[in-house]
Protein backbone atom coordinates (compact mmCIF):
# COMPACT_ATOMS: atom_id res chain seq x y z
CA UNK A 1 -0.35 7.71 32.06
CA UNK A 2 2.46 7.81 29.41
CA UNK A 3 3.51 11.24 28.20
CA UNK A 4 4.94 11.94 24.61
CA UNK A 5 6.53 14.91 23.36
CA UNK A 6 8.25 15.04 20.12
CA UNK A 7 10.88 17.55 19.42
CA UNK A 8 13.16 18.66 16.46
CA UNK A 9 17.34 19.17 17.37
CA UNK A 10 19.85 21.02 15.15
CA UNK A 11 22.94 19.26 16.09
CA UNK A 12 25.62 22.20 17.73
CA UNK A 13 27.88 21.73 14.18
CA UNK A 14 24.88 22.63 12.10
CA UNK A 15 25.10 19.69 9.77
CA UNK A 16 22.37 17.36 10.88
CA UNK A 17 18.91 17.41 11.85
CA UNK A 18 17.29 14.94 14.79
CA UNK A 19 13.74 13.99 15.19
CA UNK A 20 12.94 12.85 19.06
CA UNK A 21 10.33 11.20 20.38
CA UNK A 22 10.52 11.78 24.59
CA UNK A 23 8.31 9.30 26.10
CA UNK A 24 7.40 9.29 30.02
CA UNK A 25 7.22 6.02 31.55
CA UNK A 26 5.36 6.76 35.06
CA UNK A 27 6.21 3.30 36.04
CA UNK A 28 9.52 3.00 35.56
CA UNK A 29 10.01 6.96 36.29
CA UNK A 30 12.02 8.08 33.79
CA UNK A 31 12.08 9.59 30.30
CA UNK A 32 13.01 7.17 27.11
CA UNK A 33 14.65 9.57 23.99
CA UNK A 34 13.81 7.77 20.64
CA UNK A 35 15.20 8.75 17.43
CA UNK A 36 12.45 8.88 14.95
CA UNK A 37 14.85 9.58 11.90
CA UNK A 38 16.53 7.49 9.96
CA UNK A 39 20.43 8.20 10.41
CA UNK A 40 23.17 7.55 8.08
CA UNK A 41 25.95 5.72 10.35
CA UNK A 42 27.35 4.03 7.02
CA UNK A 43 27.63 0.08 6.99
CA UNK A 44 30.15 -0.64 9.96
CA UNK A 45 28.36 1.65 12.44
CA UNK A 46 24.79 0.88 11.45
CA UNK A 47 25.10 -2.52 14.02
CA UNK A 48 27.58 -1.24 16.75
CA UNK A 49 24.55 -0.09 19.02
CA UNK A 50 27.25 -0.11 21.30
CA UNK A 51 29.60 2.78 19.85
CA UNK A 52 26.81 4.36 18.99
CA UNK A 53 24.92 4.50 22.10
CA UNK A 54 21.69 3.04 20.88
CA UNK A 55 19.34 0.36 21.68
CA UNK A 56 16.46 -1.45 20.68
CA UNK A 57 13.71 -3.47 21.69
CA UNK A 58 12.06 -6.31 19.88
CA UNK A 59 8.73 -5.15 18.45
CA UNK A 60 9.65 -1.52 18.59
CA UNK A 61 10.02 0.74 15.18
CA UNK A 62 12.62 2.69 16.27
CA UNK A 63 15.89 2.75 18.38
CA UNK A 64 16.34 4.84 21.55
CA UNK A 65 19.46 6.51 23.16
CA UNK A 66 21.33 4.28 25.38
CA UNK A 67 21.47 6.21 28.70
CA UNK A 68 23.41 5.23 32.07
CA UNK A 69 20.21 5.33 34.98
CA UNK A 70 17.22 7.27 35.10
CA UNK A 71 15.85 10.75 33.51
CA UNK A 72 13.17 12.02 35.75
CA UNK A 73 12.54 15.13 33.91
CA UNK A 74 12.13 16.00 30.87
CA UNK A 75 14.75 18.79 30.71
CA UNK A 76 17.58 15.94 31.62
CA UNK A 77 15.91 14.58 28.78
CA UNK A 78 16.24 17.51 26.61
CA UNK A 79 19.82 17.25 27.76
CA UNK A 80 20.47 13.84 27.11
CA UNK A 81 19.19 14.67 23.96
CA UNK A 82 21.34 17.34 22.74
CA UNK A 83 24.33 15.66 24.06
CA UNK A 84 23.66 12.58 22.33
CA UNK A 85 22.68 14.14 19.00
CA UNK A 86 25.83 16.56 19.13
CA UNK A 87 28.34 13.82 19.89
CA UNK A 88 26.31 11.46 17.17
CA UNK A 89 27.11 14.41 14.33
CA UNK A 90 30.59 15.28 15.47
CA UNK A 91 31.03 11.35 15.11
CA UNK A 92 30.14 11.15 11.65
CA UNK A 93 31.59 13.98 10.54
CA UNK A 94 34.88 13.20 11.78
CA UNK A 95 35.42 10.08 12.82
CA UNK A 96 36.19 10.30 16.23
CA UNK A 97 35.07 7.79 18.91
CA UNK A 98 31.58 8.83 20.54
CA UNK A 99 32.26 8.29 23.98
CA UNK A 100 35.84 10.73 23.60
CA UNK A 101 33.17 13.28 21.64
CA UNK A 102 30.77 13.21 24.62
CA UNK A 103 33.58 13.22 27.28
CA UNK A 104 34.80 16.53 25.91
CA UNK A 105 31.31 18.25 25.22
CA UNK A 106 30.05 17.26 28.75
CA UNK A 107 33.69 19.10 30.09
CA UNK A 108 33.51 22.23 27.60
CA UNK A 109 29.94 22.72 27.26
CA UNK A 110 28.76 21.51 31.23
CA UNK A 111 25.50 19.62 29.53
């Protein structure tokens, strides 16, 4: 049986607000993070799933955080999460690649 939580994040910056959607696939065992709200990446990020660490399946309504293996609880989730969203707002806000961003949050802040 699936399992869906949905959760509100504060980004660590303060300047935007995420809306996440953690869904528990039993059969695959792990967590998928959507992102229910709609985010302003501005027109050259808006495609670059890539950059922005985001994918999407056909037939779906929203896109879901690109993530590297599985979650198997929903705190890694939660962690996943935050990191994502925190690296996603320091991104737009300054310009700087996401994957540098998440390098140096994962090293400072031990998500």
């Amino acid at each position: 049986m699936e399992q869906f939580i949905r959760m509100w994040y504060l980004s660590c910056d303060g300047r935007m607000r995420f809306d996440f959607l953690f869904c528990y696939y039993p059969d695959l065992g792990t967590w998928r993070i959507y992102i229910i709200n709609h985010i302003r990446y501005g027109l050259r990020l808006r495609r670059d799933f890539h950059a922005t660490h985001r994918l999407h399946d056909a037939g779906e309504d929203y896109d879901y955080i690109c993530w590297g293996g599985t979650i198997s609880t929903f705190e890694q989730a939660q962690a996943v999460a935050s990191l994502w969203a925190d690296s996603t707002s320091i991104m737009l806000n300054t310009g700087r690649p996401f994957d540098e961003i998440c390098r140096e949050l994962q090293d400072k802040e031990g998500y």
